[in-house]
N, C-alpha and C. Protein backbone atom coordinates (compact mmCIF):
# COMPACT_ATOMS: atom_id res chain seq x y z
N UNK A 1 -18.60 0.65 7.90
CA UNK A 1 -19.68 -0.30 7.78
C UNK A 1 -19.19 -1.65 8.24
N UNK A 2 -20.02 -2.39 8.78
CA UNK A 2 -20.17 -3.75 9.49
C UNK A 2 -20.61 -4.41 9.84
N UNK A 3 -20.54 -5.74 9.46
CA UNK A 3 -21.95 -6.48 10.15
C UNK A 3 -21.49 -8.06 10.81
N UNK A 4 -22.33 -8.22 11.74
CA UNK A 4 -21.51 -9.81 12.16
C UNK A 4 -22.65 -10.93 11.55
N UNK A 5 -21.93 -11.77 10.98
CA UNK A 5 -22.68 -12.57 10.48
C UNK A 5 -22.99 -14.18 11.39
N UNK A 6 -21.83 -14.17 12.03
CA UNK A 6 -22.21 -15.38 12.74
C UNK A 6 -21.17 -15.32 14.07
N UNK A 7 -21.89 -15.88 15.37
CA UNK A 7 -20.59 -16.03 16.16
C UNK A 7 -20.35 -17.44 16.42
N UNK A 8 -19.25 -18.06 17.12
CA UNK A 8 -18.80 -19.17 17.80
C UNK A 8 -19.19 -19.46 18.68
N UNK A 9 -19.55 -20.66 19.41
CA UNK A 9 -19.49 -21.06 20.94
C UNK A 9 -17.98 -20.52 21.70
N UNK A 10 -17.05 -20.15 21.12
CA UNK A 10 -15.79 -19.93 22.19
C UNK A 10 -15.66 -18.41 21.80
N UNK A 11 -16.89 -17.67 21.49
CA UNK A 11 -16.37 -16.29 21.68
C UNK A 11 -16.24 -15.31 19.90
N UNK A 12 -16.01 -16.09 18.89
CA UNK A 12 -15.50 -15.29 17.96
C UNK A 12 -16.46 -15.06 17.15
N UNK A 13 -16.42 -14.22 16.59
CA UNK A 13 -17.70 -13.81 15.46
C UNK A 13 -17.36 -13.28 14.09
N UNK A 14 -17.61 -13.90 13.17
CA UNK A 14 -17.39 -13.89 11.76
C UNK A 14 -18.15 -12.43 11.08
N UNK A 15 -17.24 -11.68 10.64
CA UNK A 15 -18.06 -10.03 10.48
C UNK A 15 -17.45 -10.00 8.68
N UNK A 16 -18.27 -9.08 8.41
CA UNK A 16 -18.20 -8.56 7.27
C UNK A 16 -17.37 -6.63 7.48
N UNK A 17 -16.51 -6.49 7.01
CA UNK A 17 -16.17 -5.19 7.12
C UNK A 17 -15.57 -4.04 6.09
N UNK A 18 -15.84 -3.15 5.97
CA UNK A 18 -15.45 -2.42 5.02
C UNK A 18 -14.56 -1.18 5.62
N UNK A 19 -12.87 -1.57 5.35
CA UNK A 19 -11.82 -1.04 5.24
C UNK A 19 -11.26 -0.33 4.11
N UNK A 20 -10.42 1.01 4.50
CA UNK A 20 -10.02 1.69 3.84
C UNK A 20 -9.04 1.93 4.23
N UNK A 21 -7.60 2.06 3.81
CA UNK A 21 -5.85 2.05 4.07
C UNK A 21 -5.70 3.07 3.30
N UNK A 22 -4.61 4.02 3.43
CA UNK A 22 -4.04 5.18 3.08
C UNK A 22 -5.28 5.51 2.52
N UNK A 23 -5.69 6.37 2.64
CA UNK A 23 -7.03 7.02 1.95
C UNK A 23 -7.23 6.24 0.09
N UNK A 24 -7.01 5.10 0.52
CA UNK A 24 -7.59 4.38 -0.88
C UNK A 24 -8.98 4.13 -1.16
N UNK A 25 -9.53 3.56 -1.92
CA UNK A 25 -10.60 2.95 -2.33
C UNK A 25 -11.07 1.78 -1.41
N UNK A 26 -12.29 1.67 -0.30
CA UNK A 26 -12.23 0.44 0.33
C UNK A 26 -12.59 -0.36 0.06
N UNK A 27 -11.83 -1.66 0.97
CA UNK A 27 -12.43 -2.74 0.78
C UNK A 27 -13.03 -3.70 1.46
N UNK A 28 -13.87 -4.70 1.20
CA UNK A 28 -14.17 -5.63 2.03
C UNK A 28 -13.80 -6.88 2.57
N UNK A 29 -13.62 -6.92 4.10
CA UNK A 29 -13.42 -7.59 4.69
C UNK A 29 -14.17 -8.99 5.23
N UNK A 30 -14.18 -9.66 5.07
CA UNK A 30 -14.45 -11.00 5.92
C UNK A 30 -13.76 -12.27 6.75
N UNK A 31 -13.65 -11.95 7.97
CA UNK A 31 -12.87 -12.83 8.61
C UNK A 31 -13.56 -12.74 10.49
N UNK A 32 -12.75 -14.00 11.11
CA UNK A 32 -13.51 -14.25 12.26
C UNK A 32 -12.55 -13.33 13.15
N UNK A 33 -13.56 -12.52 14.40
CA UNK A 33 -12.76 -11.62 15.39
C UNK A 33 -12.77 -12.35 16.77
N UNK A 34 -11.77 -11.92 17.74
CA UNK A 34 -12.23 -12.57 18.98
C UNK A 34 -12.85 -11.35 19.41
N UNK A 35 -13.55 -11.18 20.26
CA UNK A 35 -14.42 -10.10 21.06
C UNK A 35 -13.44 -9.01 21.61
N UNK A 36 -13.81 -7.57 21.08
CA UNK A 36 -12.96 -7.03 21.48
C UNK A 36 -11.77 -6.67 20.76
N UNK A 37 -12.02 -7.12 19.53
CA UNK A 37 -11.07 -7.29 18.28
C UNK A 37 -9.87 -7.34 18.77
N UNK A 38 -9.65 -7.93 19.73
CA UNK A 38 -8.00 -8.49 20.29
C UNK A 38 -7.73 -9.24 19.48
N UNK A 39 -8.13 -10.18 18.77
CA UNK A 39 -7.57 -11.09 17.34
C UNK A 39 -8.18 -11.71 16.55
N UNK A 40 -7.63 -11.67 15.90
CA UNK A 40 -8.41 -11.63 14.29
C UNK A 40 -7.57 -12.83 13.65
N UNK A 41 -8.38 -13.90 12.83
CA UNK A 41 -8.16 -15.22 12.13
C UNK A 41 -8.26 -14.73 10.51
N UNK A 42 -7.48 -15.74 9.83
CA UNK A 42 -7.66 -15.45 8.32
C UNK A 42 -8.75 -15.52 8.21
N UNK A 43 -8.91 -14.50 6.67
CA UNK A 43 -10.04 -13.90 6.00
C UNK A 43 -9.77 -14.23 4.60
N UNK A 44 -10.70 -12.69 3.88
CA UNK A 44 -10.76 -13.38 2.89
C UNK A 44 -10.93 -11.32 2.45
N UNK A 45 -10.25 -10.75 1.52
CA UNK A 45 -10.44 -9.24 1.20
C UNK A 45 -10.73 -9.19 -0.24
N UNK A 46 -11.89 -8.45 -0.68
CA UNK A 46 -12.72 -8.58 -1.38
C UNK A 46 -12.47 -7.10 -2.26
N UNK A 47 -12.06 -6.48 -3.71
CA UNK A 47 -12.80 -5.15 -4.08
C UNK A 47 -13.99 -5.26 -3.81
N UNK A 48 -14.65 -3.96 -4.38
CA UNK A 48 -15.95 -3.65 -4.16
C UNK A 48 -16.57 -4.37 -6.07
N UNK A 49 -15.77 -4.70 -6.69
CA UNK A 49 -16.30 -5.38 -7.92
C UNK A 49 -16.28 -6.80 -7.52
N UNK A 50 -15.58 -7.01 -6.84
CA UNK A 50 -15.79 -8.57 -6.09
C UNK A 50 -16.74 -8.72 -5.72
N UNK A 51 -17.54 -7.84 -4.36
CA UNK A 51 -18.36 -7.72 -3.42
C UNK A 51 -19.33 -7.90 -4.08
N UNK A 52 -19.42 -6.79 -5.46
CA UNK A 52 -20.97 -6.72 -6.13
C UNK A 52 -20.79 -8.26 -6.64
N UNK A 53 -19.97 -8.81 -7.39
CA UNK A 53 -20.05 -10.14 -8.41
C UNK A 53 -20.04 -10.98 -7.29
N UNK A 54 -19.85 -11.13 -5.96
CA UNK A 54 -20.46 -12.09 -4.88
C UNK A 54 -22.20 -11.86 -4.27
N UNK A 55 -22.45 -10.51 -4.28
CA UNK A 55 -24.24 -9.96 -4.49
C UNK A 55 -24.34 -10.65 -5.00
N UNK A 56 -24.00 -10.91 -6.47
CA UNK A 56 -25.69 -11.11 -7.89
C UNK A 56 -25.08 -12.56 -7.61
N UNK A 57 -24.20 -13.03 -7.33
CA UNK A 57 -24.17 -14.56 -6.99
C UNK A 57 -24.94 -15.00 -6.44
N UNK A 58 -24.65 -14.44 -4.93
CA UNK A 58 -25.90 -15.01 -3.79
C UNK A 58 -27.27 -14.92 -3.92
N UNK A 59 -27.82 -13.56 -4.28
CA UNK A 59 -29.12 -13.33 -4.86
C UNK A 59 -29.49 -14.66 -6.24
N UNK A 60 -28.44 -15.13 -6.68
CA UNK A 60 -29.15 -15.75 -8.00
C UNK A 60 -29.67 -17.38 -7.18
N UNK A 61 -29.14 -17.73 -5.70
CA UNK A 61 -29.18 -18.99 -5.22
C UNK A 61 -30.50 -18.88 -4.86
N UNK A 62 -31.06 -20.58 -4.79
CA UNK A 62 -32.40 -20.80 -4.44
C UNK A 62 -31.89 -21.03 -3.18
N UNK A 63 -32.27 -20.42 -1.92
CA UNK A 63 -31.40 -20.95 -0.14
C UNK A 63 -33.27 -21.08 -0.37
């Protein structure tokens, strides 16, 4: 699963991703890619109890 949430004027695009390492439990990813996922900028790796307690966060904002 993946989604891009925003890109750059010089190419990079800020994605949301859900990774899984040695057949663990995955997790989520957020950080900016260059196109082509040739490179990748710090992020930010999330459990999936994170993920949900960042949901009912965002959902609770008046945007």
């Amino acid at each position: 699963m993946h989604g891009r949430l925003s890109e750059s004027s010089k190419g990079w695009t800020k994605e949301l991703r859900s990774i899984s390492w040695n057949d663990k439990e995955a997790k989520y990813d957020i950080r900016d890619w260059l196109e082509d996922l040739e490179k990748m900028d710090k992020g930010v790796t999330l459990s999936k109890e994170e993920i949900v307690a960042l949901r009912d966060f965002l959902n609770g904002l008046e945007l």
